[in-house]
N, C-alpha and C. Protein backbone atom coordinates (compact mmCIF):
# COMPACT_ATOMS: atom_id res chain seq x y z
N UNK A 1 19.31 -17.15 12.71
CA UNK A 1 18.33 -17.85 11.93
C UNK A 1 19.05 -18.50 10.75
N UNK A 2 19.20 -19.78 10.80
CA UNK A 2 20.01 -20.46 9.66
C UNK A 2 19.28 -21.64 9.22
N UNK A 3 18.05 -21.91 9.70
CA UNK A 3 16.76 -22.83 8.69
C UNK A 3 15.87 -22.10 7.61
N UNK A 4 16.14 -23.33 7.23
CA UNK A 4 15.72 -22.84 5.54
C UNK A 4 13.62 -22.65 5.90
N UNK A 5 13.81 -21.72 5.35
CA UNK A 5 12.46 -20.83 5.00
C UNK A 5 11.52 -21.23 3.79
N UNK A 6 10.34 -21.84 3.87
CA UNK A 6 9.20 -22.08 2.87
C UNK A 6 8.57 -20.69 2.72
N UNK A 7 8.13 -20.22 1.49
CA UNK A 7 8.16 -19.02 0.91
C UNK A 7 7.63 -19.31 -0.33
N UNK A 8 6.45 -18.56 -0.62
CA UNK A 8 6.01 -18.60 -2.20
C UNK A 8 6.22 -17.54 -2.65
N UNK A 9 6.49 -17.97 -3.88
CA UNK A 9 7.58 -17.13 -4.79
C UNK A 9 6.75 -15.39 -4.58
N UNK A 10 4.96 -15.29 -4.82
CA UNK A 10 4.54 -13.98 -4.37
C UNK A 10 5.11 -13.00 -2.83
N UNK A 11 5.14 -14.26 -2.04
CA UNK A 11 5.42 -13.77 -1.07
C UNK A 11 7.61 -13.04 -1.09
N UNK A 12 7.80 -13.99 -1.52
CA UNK A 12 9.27 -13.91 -2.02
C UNK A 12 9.58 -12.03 -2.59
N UNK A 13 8.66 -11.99 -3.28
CA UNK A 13 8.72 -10.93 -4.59
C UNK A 13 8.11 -9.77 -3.14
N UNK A 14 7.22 -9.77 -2.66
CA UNK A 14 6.91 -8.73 -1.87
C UNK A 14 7.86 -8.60 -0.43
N UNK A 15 8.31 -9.47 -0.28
CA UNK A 15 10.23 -8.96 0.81
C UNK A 15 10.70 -7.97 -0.31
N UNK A 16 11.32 -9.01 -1.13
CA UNK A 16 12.16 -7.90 -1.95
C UNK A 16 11.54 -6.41 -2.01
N UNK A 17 10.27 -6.06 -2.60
CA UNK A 17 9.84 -4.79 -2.56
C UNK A 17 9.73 -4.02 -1.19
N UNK A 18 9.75 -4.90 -0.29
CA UNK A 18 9.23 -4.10 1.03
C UNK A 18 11.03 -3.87 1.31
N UNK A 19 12.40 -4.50 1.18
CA UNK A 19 13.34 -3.99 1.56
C UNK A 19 13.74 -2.83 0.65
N UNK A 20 13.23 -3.17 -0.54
CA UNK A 20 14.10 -1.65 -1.55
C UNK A 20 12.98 -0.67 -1.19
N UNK A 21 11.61 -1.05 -0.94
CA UNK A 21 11.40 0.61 -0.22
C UNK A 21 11.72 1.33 1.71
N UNK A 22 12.51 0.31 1.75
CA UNK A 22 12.88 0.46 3.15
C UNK A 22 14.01 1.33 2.78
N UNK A 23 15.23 0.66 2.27
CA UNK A 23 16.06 1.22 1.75
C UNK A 23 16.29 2.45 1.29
N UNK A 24 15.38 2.39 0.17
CA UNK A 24 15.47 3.51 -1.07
C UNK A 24 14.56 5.01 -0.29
N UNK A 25 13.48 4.60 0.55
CA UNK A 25 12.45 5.98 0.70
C UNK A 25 12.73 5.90 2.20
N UNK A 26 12.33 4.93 2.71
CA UNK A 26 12.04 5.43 4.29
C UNK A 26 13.31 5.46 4.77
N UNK A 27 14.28 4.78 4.91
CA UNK A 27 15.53 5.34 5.23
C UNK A 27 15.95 6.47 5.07
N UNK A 28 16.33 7.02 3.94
CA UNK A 28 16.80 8.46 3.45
C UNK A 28 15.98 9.52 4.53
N UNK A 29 14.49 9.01 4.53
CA UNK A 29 13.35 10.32 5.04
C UNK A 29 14.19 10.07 6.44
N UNK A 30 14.23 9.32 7.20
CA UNK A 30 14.50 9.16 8.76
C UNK A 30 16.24 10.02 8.45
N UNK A 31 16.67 9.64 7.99
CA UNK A 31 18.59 10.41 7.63
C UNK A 31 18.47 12.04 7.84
N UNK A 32 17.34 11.91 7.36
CA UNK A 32 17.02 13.95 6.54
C UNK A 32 16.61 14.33 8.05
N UNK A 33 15.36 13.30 8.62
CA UNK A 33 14.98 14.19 9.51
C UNK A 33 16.05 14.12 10.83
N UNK A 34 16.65 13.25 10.77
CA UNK A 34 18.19 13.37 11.82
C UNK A 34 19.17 14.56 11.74
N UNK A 35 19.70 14.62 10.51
CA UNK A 35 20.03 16.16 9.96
C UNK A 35 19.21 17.07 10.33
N UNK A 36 18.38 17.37 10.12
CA UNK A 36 17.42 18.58 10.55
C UNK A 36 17.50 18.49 11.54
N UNK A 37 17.00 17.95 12.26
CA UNK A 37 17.28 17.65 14.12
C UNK A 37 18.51 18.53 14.73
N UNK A 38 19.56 17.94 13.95
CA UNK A 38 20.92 18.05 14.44
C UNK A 38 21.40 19.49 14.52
N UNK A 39 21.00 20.14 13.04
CA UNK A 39 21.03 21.26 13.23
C UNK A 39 20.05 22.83 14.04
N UNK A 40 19.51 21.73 14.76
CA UNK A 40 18.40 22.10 15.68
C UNK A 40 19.46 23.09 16.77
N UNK A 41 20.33 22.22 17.24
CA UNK A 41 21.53 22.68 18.17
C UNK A 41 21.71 21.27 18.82
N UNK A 42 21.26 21.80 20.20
CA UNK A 42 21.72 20.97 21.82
C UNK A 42 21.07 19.40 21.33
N UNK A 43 21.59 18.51 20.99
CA UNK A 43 20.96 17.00 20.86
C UNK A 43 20.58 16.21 22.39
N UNK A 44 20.74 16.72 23.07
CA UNK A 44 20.74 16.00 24.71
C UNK A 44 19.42 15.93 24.79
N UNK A 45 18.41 16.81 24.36
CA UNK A 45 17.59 17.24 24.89
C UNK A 45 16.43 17.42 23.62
N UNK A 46 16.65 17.01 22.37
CA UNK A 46 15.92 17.18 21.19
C UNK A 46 15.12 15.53 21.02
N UNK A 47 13.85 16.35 21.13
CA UNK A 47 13.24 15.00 21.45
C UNK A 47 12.88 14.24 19.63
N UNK A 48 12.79 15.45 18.49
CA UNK A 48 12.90 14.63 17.27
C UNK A 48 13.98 13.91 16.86
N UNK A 49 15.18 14.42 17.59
CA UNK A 49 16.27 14.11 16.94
C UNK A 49 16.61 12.38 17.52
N UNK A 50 16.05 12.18 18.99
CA UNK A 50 16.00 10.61 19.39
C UNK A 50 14.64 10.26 18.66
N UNK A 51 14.09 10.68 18.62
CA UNK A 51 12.83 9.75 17.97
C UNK A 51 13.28 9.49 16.13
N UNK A 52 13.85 10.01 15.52
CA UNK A 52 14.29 10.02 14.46
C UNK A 52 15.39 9.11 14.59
N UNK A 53 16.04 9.09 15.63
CA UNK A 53 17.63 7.49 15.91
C UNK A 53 16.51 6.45 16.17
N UNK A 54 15.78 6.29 16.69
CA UNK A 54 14.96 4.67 17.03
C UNK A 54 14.01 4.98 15.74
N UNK A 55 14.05 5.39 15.14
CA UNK A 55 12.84 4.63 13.57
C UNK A 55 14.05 4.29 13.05
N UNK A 56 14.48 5.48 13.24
CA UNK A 56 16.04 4.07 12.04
C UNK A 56 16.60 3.04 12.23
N UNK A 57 16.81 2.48 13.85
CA UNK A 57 17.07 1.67 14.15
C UNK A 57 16.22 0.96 14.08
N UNK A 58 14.79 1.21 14.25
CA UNK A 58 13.92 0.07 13.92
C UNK A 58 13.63 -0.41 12.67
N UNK A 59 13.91 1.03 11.41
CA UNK A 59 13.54 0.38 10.16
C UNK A 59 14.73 -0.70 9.80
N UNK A 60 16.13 -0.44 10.59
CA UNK A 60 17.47 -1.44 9.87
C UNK A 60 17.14 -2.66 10.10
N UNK A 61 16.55 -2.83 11.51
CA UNK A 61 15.97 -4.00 12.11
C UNK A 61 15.31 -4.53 11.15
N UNK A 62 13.86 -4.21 10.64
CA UNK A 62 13.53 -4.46 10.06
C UNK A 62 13.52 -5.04 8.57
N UNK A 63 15.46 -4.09 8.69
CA UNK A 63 15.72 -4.54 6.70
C UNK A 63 17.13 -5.78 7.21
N UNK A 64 17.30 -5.61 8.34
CA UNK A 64 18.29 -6.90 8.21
C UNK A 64 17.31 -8.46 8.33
N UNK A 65 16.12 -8.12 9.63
CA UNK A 65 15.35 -9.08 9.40
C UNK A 65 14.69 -10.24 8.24
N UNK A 66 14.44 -8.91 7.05
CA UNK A 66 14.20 -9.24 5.54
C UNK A 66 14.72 -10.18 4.90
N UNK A 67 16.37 -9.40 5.00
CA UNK A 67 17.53 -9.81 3.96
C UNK A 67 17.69 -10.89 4.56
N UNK A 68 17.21 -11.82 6.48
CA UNK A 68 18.05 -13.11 6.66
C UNK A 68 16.89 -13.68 5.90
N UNK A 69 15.70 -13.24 5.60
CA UNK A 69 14.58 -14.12 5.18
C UNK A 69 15.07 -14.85 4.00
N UNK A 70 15.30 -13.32 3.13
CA UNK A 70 15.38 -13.36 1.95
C UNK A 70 16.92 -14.50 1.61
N UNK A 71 17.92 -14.71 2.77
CA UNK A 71 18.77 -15.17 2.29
C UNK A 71 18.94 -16.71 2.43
N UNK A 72 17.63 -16.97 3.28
CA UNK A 72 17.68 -18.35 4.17
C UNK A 72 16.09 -19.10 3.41
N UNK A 73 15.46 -18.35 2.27
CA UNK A 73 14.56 -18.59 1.66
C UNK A 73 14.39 -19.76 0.44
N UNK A 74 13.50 -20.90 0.75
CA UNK A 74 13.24 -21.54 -0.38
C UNK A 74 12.04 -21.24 -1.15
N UNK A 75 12.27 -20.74 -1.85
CA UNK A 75 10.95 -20.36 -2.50
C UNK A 75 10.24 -21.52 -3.66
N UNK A 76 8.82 -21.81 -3.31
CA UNK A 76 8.07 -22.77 -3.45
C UNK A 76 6.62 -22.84 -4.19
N UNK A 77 6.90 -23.16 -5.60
CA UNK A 77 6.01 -22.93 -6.68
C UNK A 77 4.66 -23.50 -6.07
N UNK A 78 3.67 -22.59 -5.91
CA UNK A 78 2.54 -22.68 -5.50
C UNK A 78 2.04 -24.14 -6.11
N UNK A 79 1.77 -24.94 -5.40
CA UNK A 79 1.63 -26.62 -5.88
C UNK A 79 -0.07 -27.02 -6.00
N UNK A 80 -0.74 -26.18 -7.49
CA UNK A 80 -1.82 -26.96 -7.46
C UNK A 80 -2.34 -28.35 -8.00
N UNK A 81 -2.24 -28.65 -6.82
CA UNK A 81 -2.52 -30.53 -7.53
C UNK A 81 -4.25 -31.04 -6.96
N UNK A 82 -4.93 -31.34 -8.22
CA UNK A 82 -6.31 -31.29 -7.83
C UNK A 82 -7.01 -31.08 -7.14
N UNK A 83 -7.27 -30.09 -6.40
CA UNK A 83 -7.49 -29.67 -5.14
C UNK A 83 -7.66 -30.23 -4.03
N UNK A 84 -6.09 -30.26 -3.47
CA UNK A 84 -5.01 -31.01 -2.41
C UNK A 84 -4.71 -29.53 -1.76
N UNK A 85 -4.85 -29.84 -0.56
CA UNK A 85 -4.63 -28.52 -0.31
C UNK A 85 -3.06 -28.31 -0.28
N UNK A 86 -2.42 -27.59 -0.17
CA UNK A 86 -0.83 -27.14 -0.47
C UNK A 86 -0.67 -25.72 -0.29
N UNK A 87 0.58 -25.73 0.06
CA UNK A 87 1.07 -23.93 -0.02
C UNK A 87 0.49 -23.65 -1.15
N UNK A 88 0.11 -21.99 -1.41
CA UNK A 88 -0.50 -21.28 -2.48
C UNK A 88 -2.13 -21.12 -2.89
N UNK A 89 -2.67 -22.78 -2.32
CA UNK A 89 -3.76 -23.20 -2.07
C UNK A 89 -4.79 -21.91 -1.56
N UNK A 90 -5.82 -21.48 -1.83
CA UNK A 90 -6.55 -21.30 -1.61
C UNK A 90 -8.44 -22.25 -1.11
N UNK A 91 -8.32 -21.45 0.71
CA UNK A 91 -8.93 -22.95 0.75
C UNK A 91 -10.48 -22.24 1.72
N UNK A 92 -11.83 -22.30 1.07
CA UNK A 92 -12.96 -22.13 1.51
C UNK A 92 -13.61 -22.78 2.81
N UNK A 93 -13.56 -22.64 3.86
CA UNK A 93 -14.03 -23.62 5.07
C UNK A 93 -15.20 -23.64 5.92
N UNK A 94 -15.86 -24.39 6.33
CA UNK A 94 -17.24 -23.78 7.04
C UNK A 94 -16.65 -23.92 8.31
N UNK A 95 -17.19 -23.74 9.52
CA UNK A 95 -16.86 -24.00 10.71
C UNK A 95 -18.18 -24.48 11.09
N UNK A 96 -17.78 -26.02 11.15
CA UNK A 96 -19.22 -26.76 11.45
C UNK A 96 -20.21 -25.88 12.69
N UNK A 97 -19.57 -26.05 13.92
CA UNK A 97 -20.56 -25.48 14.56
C UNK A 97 -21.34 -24.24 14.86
N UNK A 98 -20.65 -23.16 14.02
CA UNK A 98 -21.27 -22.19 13.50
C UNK A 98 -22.09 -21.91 12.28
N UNK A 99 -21.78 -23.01 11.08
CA UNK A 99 -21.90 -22.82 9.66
C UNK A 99 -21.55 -21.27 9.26
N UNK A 100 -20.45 -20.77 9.59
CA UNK A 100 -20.17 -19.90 9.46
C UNK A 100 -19.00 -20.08 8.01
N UNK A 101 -19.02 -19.27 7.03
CA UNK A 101 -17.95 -19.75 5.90
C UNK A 101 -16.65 -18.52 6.20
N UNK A 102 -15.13 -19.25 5.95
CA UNK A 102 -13.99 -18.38 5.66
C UNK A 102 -13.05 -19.17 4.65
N UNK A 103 -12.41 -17.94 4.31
CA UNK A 103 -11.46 -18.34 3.14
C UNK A 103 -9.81 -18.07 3.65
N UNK A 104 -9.36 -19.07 3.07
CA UNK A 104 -8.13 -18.51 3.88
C UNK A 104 -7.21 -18.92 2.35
N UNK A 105 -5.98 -18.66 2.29
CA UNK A 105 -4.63 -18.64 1.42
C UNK A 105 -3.48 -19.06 2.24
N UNK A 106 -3.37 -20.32 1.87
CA UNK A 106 -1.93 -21.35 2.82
C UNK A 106 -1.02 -20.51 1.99
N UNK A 107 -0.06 -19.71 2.80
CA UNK A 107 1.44 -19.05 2.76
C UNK A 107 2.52 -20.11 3.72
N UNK A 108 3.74 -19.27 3.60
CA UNK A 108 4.95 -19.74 4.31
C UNK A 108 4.71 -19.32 5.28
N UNK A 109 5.46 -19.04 6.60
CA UNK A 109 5.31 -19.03 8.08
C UNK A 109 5.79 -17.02 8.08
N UNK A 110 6.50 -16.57 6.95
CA UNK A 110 6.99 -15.24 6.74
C UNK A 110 5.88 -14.53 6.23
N UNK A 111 5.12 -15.15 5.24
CA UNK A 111 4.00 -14.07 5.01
C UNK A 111 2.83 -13.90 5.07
N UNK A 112 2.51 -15.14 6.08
CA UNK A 112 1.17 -15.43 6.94
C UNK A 112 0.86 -13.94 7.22
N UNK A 113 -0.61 -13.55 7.28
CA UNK A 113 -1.36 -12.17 7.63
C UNK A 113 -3.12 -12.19 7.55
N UNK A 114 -3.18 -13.62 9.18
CA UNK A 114 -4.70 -13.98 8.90
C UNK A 114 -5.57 -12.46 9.01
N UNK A 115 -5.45 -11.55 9.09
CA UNK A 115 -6.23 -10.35 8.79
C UNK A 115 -6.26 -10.13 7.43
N UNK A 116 -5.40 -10.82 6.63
CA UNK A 116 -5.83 -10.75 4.86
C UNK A 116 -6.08 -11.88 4.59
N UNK A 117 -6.15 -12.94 5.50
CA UNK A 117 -6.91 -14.07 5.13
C UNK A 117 -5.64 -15.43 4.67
N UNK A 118 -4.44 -15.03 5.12
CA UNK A 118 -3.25 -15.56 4.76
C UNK A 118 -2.87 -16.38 5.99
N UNK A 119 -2.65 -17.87 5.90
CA UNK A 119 -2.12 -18.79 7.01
C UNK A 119 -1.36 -19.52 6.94
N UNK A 120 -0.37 -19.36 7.75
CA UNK A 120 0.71 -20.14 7.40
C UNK A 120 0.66 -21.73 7.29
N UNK A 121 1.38 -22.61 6.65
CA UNK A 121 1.78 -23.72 6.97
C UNK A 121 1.85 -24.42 7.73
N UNK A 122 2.53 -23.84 8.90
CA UNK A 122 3.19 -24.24 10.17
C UNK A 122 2.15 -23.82 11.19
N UNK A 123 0.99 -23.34 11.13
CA UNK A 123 -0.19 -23.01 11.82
C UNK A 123 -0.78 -24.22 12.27
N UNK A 124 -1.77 -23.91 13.32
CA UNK A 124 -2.16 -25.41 13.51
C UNK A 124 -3.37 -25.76 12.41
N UNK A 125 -4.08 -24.65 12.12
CA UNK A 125 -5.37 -24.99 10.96
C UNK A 125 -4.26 -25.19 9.74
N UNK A 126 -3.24 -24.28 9.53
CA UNK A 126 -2.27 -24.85 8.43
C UNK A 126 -2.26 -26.30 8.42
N UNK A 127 -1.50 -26.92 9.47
CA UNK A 127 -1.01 -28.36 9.69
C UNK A 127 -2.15 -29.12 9.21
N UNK A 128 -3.62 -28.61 9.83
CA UNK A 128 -4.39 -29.54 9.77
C UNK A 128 -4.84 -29.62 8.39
N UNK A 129 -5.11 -28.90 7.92
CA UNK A 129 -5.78 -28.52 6.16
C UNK A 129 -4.40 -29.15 5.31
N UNK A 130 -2.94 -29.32 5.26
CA UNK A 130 -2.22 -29.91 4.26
C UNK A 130 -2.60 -31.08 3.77
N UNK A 131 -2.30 -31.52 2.66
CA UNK A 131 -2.66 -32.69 2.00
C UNK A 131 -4.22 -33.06 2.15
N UNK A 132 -5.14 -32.28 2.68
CA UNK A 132 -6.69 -32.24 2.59
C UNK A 132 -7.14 -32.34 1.55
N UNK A 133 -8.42 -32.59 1.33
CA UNK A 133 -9.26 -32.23 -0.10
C UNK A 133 -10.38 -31.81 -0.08
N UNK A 134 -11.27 -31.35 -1.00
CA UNK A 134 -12.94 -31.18 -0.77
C UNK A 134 -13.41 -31.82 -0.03
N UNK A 135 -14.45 -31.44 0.93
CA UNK A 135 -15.47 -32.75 1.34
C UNK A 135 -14.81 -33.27 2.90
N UNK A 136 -13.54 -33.11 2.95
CA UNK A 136 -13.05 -33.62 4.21
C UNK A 136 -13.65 -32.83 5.37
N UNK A 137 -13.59 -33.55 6.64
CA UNK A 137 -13.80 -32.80 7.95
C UNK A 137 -12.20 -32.91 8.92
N UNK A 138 -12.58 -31.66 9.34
CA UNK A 138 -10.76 -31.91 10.29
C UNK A 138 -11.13 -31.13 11.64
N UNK A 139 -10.55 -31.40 12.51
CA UNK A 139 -10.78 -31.12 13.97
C UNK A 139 -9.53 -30.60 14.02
N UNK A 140 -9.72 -28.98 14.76
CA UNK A 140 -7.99 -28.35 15.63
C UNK A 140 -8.18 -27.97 16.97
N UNK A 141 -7.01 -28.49 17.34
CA UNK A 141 -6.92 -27.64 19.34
C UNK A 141 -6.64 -26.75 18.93
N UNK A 142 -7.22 -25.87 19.21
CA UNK A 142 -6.66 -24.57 20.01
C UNK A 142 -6.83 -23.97 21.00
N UNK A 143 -6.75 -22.96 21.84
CA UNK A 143 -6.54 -22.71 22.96
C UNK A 143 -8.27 -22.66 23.59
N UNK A 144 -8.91 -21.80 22.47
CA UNK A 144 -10.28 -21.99 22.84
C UNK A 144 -11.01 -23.19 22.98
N UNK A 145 -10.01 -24.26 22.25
CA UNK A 145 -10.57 -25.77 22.53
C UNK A 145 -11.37 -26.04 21.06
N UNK A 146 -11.53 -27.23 20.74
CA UNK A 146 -11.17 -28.11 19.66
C UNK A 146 -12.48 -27.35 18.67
N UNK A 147 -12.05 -27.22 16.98
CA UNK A 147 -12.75 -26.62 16.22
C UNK A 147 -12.80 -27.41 15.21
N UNK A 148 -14.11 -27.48 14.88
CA UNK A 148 -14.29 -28.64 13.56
C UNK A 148 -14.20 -28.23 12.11
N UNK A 149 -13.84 -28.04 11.55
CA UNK A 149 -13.70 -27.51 9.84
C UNK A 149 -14.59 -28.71 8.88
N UNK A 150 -15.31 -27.98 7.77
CA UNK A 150 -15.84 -28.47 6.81
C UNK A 150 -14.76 -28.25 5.42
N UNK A 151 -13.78 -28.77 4.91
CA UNK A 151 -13.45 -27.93 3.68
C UNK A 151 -14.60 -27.89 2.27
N UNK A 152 -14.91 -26.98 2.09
CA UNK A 152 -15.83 -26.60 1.36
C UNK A 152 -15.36 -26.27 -0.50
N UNK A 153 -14.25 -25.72 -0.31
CA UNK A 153 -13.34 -25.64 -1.85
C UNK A 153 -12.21 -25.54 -1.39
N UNK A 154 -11.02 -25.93 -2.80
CA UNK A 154 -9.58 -25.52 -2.66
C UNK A 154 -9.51 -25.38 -4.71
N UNK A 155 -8.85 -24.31 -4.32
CA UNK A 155 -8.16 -23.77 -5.58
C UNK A 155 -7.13 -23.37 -5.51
């Protein structure tokens, strides 16, 4: 991974915290419980002592994953310009044919988490909502087939 990464600076700040508690707590705990394991005896056959090698390998995974974020990261001052939609943007939407209302928060493509209401950029409702404003209507494919948006606010 050697393209540069869009990243708001919140999102930026919560890598960093999520690798130093990778680091600092959950690592050590997975180390301890390997030790304990070990001195269990016979390792061939100790089923904590492999389940305790794959969390660690998954948490390193996880902290080298971080650090390429963190190292390949532009981090990008949340751009409110009269409510235009933009990374950082917070953006209110109806879905015409439901009149159903959602809110969503344009992030980078790293800390998108539409279950907290966070969408990336590089999304297709991302793509479509950039440079938007109040009042606009926008149409997206998606797989379920084409969805009409009302933007309703951006802050």
């Amino acid at each position: 991974m050697t393209d540069q990464i869009t990243i708001t600076q919140s999102g930026f700040e919560e890598l960093q915290q999520e690798v130093l508690e990778l680091k600092n707590v959950k690592i050590p705990k997975v180390i301890e419980r390997i030790a304990n394991a070990r001195e269990q005896g016979d390792l061939s056959e100790n089923a904590d002592y492999h389940s305790a090698r794959d969390e660690r390998d998954i948490l390193q995974a996880r902290i080298n994953e971080i650090e390429e974020i963190l190292l390949n990261a532009k981090v990008t001052a949340s751009t409110k310009t009269a409510g235009i939609v933009n990374i950082g943007s917070i953006v209110t939407l109806e879905i015409v044919s439901k009149g159903k209302k959602i809110t969503y928060q344009m992030s980078g493509e790293y800390e998108s988490n539409p279950a907290e209401g966070k969408i990336s950029v590089e999304s297709p409702v991302g793509k479509a909502l950039l440079k938007k404003s109040k009042g606009e209507v926008i149409e997206v494919k998606t797989p379920a087939g084409t969805i009409t948006y009302k933007i309703l606010e951006v802050k």
